[in-house]
N, C-alpha and C. Protein backbone atom coordinates (compact mmCIF):
# COMPACT_ATOMS: atom_id res chain seq x y z
N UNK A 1 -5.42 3.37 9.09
CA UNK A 1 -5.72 2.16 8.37
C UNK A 1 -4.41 1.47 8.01
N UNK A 2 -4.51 -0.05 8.14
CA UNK A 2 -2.92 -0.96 8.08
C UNK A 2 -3.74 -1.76 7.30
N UNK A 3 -2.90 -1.86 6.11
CA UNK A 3 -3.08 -3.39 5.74
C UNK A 3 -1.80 -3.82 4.94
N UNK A 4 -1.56 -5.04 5.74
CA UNK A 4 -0.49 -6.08 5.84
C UNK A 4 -0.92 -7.52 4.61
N UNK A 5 -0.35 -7.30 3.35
CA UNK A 5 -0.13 -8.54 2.14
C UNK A 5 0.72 -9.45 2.27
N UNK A 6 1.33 -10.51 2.87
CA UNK A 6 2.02 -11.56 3.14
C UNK A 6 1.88 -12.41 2.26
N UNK A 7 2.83 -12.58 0.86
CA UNK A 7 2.97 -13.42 -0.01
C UNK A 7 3.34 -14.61 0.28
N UNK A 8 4.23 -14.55 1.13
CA UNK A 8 5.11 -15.99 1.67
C UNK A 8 3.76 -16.94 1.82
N UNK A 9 3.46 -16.41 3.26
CA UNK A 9 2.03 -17.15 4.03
C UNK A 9 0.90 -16.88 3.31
N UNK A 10 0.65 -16.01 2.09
CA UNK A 10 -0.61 -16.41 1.08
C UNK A 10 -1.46 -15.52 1.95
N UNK A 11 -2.09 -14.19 3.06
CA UNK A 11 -2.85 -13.47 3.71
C UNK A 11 -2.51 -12.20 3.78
N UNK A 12 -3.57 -11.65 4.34
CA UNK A 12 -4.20 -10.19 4.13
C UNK A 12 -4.77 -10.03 5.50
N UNK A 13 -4.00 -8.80 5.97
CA UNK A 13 -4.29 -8.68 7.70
C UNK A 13 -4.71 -7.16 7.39
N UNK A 14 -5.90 -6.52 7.52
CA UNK A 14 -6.62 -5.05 7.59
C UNK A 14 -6.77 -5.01 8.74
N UNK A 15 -6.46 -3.56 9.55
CA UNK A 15 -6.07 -3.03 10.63
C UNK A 15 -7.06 -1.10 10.70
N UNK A 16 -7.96 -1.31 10.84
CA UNK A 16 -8.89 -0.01 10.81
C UNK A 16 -8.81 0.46 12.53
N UNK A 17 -7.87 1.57 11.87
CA UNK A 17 -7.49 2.13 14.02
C UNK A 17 -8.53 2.75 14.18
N UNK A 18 -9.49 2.99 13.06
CA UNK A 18 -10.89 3.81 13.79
C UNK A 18 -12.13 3.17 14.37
N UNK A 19 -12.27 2.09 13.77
CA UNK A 19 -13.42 0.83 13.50
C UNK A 19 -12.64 -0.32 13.83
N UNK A 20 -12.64 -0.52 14.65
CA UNK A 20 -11.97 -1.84 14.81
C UNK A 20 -12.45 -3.36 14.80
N UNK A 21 -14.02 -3.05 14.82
CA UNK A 21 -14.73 -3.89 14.32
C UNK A 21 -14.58 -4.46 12.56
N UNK A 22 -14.08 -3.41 12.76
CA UNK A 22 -13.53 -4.18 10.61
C UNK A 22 -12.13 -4.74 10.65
N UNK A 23 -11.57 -4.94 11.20
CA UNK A 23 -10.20 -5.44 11.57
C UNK A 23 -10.51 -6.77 10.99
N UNK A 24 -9.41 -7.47 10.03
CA UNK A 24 -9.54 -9.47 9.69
C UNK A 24 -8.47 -9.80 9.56
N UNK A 25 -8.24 -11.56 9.10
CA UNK A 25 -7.50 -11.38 8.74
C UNK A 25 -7.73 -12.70 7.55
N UNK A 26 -7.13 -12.62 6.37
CA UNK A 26 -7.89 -13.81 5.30
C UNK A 26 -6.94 -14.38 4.33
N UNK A 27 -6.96 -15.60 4.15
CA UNK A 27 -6.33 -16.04 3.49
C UNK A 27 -6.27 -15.54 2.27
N UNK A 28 -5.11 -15.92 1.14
CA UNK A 28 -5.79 -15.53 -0.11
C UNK A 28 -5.07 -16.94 -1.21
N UNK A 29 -6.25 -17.11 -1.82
CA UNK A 29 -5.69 -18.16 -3.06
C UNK A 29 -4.82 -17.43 -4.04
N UNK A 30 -4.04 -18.96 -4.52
CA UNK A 30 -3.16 -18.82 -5.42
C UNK A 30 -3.73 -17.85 -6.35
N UNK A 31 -5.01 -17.72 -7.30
CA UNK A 31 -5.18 -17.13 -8.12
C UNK A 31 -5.14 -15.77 -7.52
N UNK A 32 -5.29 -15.41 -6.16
CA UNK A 32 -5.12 -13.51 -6.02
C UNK A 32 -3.69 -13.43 -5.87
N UNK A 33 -2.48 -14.22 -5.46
CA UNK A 33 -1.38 -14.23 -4.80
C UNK A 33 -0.98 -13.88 -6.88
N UNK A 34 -1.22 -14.19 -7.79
CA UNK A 34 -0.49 -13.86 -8.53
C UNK A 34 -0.65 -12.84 -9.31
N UNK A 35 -2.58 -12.61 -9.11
CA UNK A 35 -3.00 -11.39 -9.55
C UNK A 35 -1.97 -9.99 -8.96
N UNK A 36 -1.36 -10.03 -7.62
CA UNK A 36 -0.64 -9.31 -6.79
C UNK A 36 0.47 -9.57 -7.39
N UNK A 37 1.14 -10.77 -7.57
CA UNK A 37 2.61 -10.51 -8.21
C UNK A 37 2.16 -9.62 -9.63
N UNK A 38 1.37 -10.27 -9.97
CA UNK A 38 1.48 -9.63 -11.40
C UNK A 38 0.64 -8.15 -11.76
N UNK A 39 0.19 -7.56 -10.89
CA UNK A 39 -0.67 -6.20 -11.20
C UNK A 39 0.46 -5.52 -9.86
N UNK A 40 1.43 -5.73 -9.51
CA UNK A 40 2.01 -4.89 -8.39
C UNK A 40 3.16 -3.99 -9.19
N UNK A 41 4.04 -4.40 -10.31
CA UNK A 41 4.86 -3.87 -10.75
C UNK A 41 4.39 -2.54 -11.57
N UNK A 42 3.00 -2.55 -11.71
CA UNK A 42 2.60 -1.12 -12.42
C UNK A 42 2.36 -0.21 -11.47
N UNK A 43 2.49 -0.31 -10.34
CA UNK A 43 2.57 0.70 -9.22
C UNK A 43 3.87 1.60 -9.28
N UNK A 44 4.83 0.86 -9.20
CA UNK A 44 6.22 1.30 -9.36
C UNK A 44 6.74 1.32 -7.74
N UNK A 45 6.07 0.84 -7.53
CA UNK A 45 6.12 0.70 -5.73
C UNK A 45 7.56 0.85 -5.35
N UNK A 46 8.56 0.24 -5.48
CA UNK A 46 9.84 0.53 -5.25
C UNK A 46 10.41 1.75 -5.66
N UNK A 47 9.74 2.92 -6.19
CA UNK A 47 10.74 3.85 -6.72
C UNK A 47 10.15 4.68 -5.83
N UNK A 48 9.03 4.61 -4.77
CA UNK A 48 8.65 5.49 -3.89
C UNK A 48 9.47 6.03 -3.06
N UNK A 49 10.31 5.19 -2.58
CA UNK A 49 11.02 5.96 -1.43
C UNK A 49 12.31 6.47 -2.25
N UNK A 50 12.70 6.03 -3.44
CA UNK A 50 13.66 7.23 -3.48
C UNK A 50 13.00 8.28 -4.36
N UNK A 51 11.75 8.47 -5.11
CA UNK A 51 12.05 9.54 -5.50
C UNK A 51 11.39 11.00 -4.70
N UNK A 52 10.73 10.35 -3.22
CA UNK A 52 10.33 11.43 -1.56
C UNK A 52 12.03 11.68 -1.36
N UNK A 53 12.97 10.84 -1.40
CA UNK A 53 14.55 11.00 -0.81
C UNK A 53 14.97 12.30 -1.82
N UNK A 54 15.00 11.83 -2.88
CA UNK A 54 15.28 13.06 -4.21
C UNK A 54 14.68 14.19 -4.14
N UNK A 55 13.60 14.32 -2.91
CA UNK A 55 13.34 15.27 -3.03
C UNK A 55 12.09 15.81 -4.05
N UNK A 56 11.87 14.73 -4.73
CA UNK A 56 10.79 15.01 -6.06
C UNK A 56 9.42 14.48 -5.85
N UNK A 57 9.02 14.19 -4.73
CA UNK A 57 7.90 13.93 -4.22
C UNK A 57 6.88 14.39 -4.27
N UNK A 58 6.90 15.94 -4.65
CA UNK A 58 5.94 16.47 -4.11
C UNK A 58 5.68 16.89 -6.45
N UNK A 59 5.93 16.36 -6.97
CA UNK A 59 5.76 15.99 -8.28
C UNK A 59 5.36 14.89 -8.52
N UNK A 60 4.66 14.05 -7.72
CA UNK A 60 4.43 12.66 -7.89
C UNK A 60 3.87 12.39 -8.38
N UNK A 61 2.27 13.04 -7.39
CA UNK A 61 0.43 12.58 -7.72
C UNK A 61 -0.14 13.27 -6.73
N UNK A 62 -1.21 13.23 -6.35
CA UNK A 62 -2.70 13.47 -6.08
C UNK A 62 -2.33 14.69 -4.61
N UNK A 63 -2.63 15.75 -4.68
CA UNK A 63 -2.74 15.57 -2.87
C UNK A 63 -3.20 14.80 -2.39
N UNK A 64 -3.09 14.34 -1.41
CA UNK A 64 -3.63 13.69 0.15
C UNK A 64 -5.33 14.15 0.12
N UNK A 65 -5.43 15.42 0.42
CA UNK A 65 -6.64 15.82 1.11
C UNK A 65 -6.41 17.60 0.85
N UNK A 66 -7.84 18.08 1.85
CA UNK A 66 -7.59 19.84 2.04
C UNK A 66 -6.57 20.24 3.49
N UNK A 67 -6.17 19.17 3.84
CA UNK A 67 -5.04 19.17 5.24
C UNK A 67 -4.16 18.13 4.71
N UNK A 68 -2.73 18.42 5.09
CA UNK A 68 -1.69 17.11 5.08
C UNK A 68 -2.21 16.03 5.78
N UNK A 69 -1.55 15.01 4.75
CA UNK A 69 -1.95 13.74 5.52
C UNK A 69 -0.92 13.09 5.44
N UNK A 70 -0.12 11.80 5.82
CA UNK A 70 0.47 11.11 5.91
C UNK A 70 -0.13 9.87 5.62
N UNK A 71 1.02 9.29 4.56
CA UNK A 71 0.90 7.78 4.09
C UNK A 71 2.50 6.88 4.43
N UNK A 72 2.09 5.67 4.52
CA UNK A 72 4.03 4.94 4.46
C UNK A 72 3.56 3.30 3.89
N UNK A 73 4.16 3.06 3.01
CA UNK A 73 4.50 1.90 2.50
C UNK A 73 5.53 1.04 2.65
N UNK A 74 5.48 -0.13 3.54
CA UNK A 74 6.95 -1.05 3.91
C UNK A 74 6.57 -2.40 2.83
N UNK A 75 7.66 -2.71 2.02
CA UNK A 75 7.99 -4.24 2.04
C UNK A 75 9.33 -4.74 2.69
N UNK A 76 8.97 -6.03 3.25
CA UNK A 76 10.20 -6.74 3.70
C UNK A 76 10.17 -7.92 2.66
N UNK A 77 11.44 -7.55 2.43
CA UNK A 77 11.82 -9.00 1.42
C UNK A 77 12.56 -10.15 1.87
N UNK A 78 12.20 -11.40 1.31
CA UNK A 78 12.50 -12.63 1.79
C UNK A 78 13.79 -12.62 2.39
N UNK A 79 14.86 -12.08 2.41
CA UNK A 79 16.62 -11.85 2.47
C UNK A 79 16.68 -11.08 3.81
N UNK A 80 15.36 -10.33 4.54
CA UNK A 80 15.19 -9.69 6.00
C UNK A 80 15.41 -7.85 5.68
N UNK A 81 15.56 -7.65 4.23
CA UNK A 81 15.97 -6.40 3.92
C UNK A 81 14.42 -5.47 3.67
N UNK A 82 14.74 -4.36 4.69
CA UNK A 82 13.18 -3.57 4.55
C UNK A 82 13.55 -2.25 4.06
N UNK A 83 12.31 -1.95 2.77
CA UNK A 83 12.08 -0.48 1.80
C UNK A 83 11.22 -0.14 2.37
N UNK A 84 11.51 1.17 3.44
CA UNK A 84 9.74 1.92 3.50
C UNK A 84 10.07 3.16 2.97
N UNK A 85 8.88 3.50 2.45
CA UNK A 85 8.56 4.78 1.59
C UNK A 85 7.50 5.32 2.30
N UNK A 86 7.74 6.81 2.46
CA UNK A 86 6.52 7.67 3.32
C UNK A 86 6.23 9.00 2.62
N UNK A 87 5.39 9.45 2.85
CA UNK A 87 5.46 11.29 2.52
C UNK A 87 4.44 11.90 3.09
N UNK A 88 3.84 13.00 2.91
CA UNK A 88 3.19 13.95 3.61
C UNK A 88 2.47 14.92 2.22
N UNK A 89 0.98 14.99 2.07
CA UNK A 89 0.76 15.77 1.13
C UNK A 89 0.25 15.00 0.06
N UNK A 90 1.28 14.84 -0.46
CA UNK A 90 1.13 14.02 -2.06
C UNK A 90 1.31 12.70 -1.63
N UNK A 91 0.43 11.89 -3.06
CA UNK A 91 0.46 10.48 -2.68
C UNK A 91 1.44 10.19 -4.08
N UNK A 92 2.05 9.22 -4.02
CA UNK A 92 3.01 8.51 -5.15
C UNK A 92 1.91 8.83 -6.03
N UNK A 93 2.47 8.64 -7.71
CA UNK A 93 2.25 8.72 -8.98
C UNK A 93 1.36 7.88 -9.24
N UNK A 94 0.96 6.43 -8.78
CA UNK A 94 0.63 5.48 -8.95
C UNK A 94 -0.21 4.85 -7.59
N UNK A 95 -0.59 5.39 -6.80
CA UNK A 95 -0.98 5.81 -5.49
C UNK A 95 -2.68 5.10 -5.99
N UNK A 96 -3.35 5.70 -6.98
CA UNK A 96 -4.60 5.12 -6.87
C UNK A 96 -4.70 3.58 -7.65
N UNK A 97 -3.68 3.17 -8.33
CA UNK A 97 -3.55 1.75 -8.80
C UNK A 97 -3.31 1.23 -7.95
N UNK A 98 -2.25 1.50 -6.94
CA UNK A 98 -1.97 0.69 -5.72
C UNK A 98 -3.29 0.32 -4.65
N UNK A 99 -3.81 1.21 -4.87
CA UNK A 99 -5.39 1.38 -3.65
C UNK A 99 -6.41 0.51 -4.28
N UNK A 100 -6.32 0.78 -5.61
CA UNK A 100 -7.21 0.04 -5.83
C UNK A 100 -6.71 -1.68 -6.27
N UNK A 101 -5.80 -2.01 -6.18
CA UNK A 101 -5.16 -3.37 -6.16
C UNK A 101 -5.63 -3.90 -4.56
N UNK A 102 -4.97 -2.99 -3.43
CA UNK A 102 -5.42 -3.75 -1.91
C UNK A 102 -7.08 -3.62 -2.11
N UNK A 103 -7.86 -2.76 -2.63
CA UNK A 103 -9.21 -3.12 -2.64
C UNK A 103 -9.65 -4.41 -3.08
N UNK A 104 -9.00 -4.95 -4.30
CA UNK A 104 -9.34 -5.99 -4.80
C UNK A 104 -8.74 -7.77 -4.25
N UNK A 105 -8.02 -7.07 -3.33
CA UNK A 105 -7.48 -8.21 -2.35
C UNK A 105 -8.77 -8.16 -1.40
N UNK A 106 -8.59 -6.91 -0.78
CA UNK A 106 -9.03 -7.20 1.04
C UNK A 106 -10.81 -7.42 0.60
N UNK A 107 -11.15 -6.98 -0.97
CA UNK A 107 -12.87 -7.10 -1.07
C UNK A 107 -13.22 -6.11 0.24
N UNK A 108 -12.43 -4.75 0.07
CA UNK A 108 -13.05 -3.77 0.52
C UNK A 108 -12.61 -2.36 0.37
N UNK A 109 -13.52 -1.20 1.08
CA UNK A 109 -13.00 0.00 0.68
C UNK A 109 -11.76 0.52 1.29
N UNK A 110 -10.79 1.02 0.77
CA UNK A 110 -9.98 1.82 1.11
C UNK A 110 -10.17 3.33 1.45
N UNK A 111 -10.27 3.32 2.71
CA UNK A 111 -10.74 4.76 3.09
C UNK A 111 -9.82 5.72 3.43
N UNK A 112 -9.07 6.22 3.13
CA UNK A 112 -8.28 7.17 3.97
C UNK A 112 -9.24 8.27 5.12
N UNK A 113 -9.08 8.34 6.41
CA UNK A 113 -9.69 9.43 6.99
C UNK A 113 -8.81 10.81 6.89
């Protein structure tokens, strides 16, 4: 599952590699574009990738599942400079605020398989 938030261009591109019939892609009004600026900083989204680098990752949050799973989070910022954050196992600290923020964009479920 991909889903791509593009603040610049105001859209929301969901990418289901299983179902591909759910694949879109949708604009979003000003009023969600700020709901996102403004409900994104309680994620802590930027401290993901260094604190998997530190090594302290696996103190974060949630397992994944009853098998490893893999997650990765990229922003590119306006300046061409890209943060991706990944891990295996555990999901970030803040992992189900974040999920449930793209739910309330894309007006759908977030499924991990």
């Amino acid at each position: 599952l991909r889903a791509a938030i593009d603040l610049r261009s105001g859209r929301i591109s969901w990418t289901d590699t299983h179902m591909w019939n759910n694949d879109f892609v949708r604009a979003l009004s000003p009023k969600v574009l700020e709901h996102i600026r403004k409900d994104l900083p309680e994620t802590e989204l930027l401290s993901w990738a260094t604190d998997y680098a530190k090594g302290i990752g696996h103190l974060m949050g949630s397992m994944t599942a009853s098998f490893p799973q893999d997650w990765s989070v990229e922003i590119r910022f306006s300046d061409g400079e890209v943060l991706k954050a990944c891990g295996v196992s555990n999901f970030p600290k803040a992992w189900s605020r974040y999920r449930q923020l793209i739910e309330e964009v894309a007006k759908t479920s977030f499924r991990l398989r």
